[in-house]
Protein backbone atom coordinates (compact mmCIF):
# COMPACT_ATOMS: atom_id res chain seq x y z
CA UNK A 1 17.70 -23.31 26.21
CA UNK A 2 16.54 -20.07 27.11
CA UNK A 3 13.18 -19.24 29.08
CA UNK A 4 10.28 -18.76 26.77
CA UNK A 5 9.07 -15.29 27.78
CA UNK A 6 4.79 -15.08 27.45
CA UNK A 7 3.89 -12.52 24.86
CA UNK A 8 0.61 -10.24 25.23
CA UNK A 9 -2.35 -10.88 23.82
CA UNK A 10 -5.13 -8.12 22.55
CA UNK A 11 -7.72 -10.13 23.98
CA UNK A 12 -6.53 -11.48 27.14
CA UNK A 13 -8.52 -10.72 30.00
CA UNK A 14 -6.40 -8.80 32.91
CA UNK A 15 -6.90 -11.36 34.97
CA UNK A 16 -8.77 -13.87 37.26
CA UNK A 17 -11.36 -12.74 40.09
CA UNK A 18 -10.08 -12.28 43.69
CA UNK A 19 -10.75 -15.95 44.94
CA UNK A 20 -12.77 -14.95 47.64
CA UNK A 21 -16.07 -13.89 47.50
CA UNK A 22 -19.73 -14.12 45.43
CA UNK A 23 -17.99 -12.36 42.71
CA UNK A 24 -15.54 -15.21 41.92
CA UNK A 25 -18.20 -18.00 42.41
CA UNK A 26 -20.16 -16.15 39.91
CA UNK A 27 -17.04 -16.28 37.00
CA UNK A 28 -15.91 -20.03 38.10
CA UNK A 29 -20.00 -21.17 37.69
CA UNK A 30 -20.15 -19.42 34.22
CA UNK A 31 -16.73 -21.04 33.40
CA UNK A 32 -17.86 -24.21 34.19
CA UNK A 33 -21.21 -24.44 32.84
CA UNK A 34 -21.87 -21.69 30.93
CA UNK A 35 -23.20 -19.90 28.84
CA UNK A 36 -25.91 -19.37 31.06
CA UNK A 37 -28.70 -17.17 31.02
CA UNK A 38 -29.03 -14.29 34.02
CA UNK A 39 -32.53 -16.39 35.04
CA UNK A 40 -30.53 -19.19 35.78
CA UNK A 41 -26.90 -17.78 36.94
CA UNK A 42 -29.18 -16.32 39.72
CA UNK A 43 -31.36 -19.23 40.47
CA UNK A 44 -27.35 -21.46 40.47
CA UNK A 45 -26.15 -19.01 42.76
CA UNK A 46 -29.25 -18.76 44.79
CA UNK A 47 -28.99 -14.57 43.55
CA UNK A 48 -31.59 -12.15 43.23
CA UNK A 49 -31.49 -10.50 39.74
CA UNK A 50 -30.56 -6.87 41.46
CA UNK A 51 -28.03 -8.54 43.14
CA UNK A 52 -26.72 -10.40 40.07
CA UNK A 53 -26.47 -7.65 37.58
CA UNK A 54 -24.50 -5.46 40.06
CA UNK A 55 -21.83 -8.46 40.41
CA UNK A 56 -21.60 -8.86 37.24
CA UNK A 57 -21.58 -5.67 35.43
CA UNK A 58 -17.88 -5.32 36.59
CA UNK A 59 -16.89 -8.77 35.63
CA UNK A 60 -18.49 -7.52 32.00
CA UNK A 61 -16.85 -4.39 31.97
CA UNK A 62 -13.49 -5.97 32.81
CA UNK A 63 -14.26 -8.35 29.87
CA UNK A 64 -13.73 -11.51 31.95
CA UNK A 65 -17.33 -12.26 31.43
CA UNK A 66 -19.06 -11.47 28.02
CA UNK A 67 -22.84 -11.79 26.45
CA UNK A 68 -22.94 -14.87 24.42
CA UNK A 69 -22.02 -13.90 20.43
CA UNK A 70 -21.10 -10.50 21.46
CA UNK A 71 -17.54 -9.10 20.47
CA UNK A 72 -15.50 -9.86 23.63
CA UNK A 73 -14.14 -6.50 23.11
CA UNK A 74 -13.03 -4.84 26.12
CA UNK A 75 -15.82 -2.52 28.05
CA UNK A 76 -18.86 -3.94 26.50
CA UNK A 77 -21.64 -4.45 28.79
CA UNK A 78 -23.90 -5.17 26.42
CA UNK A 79 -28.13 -5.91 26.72
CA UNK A 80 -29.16 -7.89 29.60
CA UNK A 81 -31.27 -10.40 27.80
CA UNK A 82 -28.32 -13.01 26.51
CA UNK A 83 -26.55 -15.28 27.90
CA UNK A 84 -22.96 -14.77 30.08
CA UNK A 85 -20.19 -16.58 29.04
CA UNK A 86 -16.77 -16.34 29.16
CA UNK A 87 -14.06 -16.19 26.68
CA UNK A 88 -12.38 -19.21 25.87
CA UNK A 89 -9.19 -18.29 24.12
CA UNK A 90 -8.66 -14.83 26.68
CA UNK A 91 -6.09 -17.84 28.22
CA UNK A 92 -4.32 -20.54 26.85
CA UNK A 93 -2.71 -23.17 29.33
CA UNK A 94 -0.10 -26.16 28.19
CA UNK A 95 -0.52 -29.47 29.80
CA UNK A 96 1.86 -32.20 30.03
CA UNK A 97 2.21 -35.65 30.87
CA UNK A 98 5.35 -37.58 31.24
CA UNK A 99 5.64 -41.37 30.70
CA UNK A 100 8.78 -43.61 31.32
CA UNK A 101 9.22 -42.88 27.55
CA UNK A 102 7.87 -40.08 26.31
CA UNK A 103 6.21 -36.11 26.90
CA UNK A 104 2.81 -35.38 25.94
CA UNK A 105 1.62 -32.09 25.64
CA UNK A 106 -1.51 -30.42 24.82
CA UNK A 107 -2.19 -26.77 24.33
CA UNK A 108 -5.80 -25.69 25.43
CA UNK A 109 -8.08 -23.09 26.37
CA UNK A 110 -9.42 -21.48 29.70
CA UNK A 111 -12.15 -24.06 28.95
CA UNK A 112 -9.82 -26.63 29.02
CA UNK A 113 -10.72 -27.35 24.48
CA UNK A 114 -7.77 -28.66 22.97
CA UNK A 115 -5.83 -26.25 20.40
CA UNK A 116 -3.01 -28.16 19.58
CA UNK A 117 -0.80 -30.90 20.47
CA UNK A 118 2.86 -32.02 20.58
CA UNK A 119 5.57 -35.25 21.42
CA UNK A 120 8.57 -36.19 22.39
CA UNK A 121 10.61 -38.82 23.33
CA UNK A 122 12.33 -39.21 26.39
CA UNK A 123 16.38 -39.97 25.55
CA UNK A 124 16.81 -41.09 29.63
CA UNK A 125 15.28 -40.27 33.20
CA UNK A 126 17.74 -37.60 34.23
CA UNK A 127 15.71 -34.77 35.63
CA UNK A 128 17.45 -32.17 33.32
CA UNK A 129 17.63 -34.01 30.47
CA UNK A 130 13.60 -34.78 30.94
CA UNK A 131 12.90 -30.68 31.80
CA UNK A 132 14.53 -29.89 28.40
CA UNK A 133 12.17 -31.74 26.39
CA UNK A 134 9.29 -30.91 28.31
CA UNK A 135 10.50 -27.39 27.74
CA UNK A 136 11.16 -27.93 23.93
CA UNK A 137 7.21 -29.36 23.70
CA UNK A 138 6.11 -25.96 25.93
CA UNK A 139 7.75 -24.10 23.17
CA UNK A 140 6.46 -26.37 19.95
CA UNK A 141 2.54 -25.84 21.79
CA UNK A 142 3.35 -21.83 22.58
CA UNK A 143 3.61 -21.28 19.12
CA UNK A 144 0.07 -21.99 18.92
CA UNK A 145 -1.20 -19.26 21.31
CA UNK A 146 -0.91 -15.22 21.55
CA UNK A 147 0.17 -16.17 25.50
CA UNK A 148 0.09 -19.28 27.49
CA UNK A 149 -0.67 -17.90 31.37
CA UNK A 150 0.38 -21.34 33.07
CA UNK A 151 1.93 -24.83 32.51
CA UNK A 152 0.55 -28.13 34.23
CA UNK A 153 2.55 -31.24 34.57
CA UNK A 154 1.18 -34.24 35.19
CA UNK A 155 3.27 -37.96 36.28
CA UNK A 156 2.55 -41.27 38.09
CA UNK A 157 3.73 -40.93 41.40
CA UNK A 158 3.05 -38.91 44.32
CA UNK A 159 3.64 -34.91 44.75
CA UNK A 160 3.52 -33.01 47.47
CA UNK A 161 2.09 -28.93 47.39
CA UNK A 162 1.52 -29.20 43.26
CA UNK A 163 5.66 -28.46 43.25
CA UNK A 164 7.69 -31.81 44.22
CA UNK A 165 7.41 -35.07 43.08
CA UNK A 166 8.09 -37.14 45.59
CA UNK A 167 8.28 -40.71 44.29
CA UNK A 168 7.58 -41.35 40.61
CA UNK A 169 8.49 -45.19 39.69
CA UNK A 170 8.39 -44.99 35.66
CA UNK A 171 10.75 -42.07 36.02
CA UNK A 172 12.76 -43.27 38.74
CA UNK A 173 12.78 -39.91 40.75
CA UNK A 174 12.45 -38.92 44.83
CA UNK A 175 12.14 -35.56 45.78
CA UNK A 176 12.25 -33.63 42.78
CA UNK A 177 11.36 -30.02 42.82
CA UNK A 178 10.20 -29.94 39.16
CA UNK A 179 7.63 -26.60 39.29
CA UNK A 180 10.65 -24.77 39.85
CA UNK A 181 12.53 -26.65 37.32
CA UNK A 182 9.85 -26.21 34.88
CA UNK A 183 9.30 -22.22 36.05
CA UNK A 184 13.31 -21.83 35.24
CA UNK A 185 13.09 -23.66 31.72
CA UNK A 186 9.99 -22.19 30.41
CA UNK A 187 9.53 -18.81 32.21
CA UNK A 188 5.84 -20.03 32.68
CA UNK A 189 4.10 -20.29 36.16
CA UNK A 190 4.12 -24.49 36.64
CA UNK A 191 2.17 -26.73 38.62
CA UNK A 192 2.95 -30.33 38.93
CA UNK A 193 0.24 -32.96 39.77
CA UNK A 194 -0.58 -36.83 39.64
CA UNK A 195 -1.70 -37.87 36.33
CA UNK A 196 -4.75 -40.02 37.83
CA UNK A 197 -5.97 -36.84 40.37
CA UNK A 198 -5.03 -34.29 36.90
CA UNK A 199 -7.74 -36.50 35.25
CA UNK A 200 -10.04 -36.39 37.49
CA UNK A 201 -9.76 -33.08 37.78
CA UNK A 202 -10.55 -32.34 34.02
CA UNK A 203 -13.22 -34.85 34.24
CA UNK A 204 -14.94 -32.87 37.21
CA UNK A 205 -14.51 -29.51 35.44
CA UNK A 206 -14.74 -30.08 32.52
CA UNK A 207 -15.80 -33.62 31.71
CA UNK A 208 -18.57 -35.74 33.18
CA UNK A 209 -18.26 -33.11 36.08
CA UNK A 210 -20.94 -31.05 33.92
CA UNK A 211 -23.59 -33.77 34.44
CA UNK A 212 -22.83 -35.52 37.60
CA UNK A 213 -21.45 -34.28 40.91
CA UNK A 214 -19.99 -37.81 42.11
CA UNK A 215 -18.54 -40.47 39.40
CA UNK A 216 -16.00 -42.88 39.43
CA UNK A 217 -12.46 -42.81 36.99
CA UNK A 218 -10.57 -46.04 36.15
CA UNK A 219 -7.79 -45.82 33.65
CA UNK A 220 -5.68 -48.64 32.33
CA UNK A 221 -2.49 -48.80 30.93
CA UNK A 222 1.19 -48.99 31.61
CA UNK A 223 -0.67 -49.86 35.19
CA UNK A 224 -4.39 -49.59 36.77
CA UNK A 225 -5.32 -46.15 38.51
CA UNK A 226 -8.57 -45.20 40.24
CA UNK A 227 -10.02 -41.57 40.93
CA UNK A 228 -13.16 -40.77 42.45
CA UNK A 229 -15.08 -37.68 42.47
CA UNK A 230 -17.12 -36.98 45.43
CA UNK A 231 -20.02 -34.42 45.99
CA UNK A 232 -18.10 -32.31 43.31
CA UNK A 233 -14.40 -32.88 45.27
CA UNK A 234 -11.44 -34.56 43.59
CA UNK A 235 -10.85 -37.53 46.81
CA UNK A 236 -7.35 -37.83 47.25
CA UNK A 237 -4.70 -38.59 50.14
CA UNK A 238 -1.28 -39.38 50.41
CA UNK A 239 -1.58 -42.77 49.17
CA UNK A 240 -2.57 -41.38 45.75
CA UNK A 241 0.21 -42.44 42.58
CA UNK A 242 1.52 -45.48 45.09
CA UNK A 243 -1.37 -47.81 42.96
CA UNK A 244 -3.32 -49.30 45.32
CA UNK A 245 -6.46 -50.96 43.15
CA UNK A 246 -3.69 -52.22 40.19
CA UNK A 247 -3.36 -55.06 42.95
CA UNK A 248 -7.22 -55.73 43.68
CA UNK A 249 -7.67 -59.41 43.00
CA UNK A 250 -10.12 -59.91 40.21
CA UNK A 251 -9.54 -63.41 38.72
CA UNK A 252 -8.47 -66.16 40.85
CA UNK A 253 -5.95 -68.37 38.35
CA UNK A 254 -5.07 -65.25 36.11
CA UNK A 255 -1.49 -64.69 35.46
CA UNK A 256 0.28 -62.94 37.50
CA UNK A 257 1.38 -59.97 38.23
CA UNK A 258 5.45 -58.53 38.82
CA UNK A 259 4.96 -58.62 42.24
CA UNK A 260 3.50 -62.06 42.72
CA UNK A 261 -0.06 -61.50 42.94
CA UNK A 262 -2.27 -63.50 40.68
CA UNK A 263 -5.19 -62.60 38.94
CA UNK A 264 -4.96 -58.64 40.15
CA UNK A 265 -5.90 -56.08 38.49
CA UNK A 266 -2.56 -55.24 37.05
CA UNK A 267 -2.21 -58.56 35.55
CA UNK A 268 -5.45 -58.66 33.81
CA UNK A 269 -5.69 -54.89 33.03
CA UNK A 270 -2.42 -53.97 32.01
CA UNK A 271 -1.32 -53.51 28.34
CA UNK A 272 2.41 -55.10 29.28
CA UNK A 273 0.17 -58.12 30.33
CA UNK A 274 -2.23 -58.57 28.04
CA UNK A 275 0.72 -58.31 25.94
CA UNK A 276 2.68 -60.67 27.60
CA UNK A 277 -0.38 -63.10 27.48
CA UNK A 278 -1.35 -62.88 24.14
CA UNK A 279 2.70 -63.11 22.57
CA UNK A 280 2.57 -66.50 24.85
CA UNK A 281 -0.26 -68.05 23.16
CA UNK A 282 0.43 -67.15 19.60
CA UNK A 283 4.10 -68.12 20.10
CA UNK A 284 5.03 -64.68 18.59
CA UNK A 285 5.58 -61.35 19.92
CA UNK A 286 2.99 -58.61 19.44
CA UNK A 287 1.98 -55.43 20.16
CA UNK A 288 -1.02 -54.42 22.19
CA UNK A 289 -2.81 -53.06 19.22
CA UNK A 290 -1.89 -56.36 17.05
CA UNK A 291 -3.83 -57.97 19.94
CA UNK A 292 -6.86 -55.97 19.98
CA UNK A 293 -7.07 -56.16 15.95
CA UNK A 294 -6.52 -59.84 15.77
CA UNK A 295 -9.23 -59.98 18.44
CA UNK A 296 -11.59 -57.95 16.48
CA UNK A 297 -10.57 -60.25 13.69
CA UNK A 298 -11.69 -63.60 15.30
CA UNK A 299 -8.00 -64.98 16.26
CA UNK A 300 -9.20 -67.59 18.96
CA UNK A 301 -5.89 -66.82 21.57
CA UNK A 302 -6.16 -62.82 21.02
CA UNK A 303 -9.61 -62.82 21.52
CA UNK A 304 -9.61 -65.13 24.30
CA UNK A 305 -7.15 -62.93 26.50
CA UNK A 306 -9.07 -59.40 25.76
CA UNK A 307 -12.10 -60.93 26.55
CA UNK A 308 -10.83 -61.94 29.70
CA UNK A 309 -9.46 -58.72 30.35
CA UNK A 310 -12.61 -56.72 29.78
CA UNK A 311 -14.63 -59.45 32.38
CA UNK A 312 -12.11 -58.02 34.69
CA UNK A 313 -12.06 -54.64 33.73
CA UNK A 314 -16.16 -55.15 34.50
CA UNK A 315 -15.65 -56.39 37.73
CA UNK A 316 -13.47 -53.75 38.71
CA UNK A 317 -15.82 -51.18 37.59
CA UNK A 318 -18.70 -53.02 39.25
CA UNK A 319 -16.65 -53.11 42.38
CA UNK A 320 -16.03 -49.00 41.94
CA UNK A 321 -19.81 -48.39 41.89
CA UNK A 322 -20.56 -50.91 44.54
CA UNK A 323 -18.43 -49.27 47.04
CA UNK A 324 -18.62 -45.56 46.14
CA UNK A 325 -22.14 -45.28 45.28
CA UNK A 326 -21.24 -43.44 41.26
CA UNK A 327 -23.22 -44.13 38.60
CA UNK A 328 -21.04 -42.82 36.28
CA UNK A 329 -17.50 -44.53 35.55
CA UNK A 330 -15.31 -42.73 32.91
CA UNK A 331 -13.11 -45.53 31.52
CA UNK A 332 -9.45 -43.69 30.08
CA UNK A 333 -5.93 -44.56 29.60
CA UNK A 334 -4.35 -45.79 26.57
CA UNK A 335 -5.39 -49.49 26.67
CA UNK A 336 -9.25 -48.35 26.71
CA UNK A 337 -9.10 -49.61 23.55
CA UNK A 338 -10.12 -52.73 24.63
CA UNK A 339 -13.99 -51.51 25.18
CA UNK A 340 -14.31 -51.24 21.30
CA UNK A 341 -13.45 -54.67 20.71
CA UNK A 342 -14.93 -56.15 23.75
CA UNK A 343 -17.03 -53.42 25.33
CA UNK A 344 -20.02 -55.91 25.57
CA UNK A 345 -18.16 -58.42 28.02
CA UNK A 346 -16.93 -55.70 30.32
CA UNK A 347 -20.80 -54.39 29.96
CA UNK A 348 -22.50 -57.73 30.96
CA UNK A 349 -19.71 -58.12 33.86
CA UNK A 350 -20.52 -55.21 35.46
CA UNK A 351 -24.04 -56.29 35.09
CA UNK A 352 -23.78 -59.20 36.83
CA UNK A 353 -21.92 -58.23 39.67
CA UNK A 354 -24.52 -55.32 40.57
CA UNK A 355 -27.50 -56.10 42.28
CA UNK A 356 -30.49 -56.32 40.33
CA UNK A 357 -32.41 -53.05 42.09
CA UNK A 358 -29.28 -51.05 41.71
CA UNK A 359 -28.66 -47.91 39.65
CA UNK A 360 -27.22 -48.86 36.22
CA UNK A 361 -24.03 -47.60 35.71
CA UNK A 362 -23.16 -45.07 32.63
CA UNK A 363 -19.46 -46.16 31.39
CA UNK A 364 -18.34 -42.94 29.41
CA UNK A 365 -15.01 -44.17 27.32
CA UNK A 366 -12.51 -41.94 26.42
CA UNK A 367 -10.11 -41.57 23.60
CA UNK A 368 -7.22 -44.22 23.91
CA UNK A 369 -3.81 -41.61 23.89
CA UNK A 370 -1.81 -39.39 25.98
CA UNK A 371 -4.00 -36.37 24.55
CA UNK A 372 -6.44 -37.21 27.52
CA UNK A 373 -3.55 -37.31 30.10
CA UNK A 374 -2.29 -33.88 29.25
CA UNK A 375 -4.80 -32.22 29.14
CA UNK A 376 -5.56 -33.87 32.67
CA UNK A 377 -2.10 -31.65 33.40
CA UNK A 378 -3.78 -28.47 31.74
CA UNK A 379 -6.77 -28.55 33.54
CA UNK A 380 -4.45 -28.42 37.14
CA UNK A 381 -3.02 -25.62 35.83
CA UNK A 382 -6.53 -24.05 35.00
CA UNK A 383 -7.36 -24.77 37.91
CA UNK A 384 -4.75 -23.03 40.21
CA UNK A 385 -4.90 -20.33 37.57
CA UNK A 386 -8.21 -19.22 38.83
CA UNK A 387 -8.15 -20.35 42.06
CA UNK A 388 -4.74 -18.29 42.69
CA UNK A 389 -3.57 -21.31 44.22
């Protein structure tokens, strides 16, 4: 397949601001929270006014920042007295997130809104085969968009410098240089990051981020992943994508896990398990959305194991806030699904296993698909868009 080659766009902004200085703390506060008024831009930034208007009245002219409702046209400066924004859909980024099984991709704005989606199946793990269908989704999504300015990939596993996955077990890879891979294939700037640190990352941005500077993320799924962000910083290490908390014991006598360990996290939390559990009792084989609806419906043995896995999906999140202090736990991943059918138990767990003059704990629940995931991956590439990273 040949590169995709970006096309211009009439109302793309020339480009980010140098990523040093007031100027670009300015743009990257109005991305994130605006549209703000000047009043409170300057009071943010601890500005005067004076000192405002003459950083932004380039960022204006340049169109990179605009008046709220005005015509984004290039030049305008506009009256002082309405809010600074910026322009959405001056960039559009593609994020996507590979599974053992499939590619998920998401097209979305500079504010990180979804404009479109697209899927794929996966026919095998061979790195080419997989960078051909990534690149096939990159074009389905393009289509979409005047330009995309940069691609962000997201797995499970760990990468090193946003360009090599080192180890990703669903995808059986080591030391895969897939930014360049994905540079070559698409002809689009790449940047490749873990899916659970991608998600956070959105989150922070442009997620719970807006309201809280330190909250907890715990997705379940295929496995169990934890993010935390602290005083406004994504915490990560070299550990991150090896799984650490799916193995947290939270049940003593649960089943148990692939590696032995009973009553972990990964045994009560993920959807292969409660899968696995469920087909056992009902003597049948299911899917993990048979067992949530014949849980909603009353079946004793389907209800029985979900319930059980949302007590332990409370104590996990109880844990979270006990030992990171957040107050704020954003529940994703594509067996979420769980907290509409048995949100209450996972509720009253978390509860109990707080002390009683502690903070409550807000848990903001996410939609249950890949859509969440990706756009995880476009937010990266947002990200190192206008950070020039």
């Amino acid at each position: 397949m040949p590169p995709i080659q970006p096309t211009p766009s009439a109302h793309r902004a020339t480009g980010w601001v140098e990523p040093e200085g007031t100027a670009h703390a300015v743009a990257l506060e109005v991305l994130l929270a605006g549209p703000l008024s000047r009043a409170e831009l300057a009071r943010r930034m601890n500005l005067s006014q004076a000192s405002l208007s003459r950083l932004t009245k380039p960022l204006l002219a340049g169109g990179l920042l605009v008046e709220a409702g005005a015509d984004p046209g290039p030049g305008r400066v506009g009256r002082p007295g309405r809010p600074l924004d910026v322009v959405p859909d001056s960039h559009h980024f593609v994020g996507v997130k590979i599974t053992g099984t499939d590619v998920h991709g998401v097209l979305t704005t500079l504010r990180c809104e979804e404009v479109a989606r697209a899927d794929a199946p996966l026919a095998g793990h061979d790195v080419a085969d997989v960078v051909a269908t990534v690149a096939s989704v990159v074009a389905r999504l393009a289509e979409h968009a005047p330009a995309v300015t940069g691609l962000g990939l997201s797995v499970g596993g760990r990468v090193r410098d946003g360009r090599v996955v080192q180890d990703a077990m669903f995808l059986e890879w080591d030391e895969v240089h897939l930014a360049d891979e994905l540079e070559r294939a698409t002809g689009f700037p790449a940047v490749v990051g873990n899916d659970l640190a991608a998600l956070a990352q959105a989150e922070l941005w442009f997620g719970a981020g807006r309201g809280w500077d330190t909250f907890a993320v715990l997705t379940i799924g295929a496995g169990v992943g934890f993010g935390l962000v602290a005083e406004r910083r994504v915490i990560t290490s070299d550990d991150a994508g090896v799984g650490l908390v799916g193995h947290i014991p939270l049940e003593p006598g649960g089943p148990q896990c692939p590696l032995g360990h009973r009553g972990c996290a990964s045994a009560m939390l993920a959807t292969s398990s409660v899968v696995a559990q469920a087909s056992v009792g009902l003597g049948r084989l299911v899917t993990y959305e048979d067992v949530l609806r014949l849980a909603a419906d009353g079946d004793p043995v389907a209800r029985s194991v979900v319930r059980g896995s949302a007590a332990a999906l409370g104590r996990l999140a109880a844990l979270a806030a006990n030992l990171t202090f957040a107050s704020t736990i954003v529940l994703a991943g594509e067996g979420v699904g769980l907290m509409a059918v048995a949100g209450d138990v996972a509720r009253a767990e978390l509860d109990a296993h707080r002390h009683p003059a502690a903070s409550p704990v807000e848990l903001l629940v996410r939609d249950a698909d890949f859509s969440e995931w990706a756009r995880g991956a476009a937010a990266v590439a947002i990200q190192s868009y206008v950070l020039s990273r």
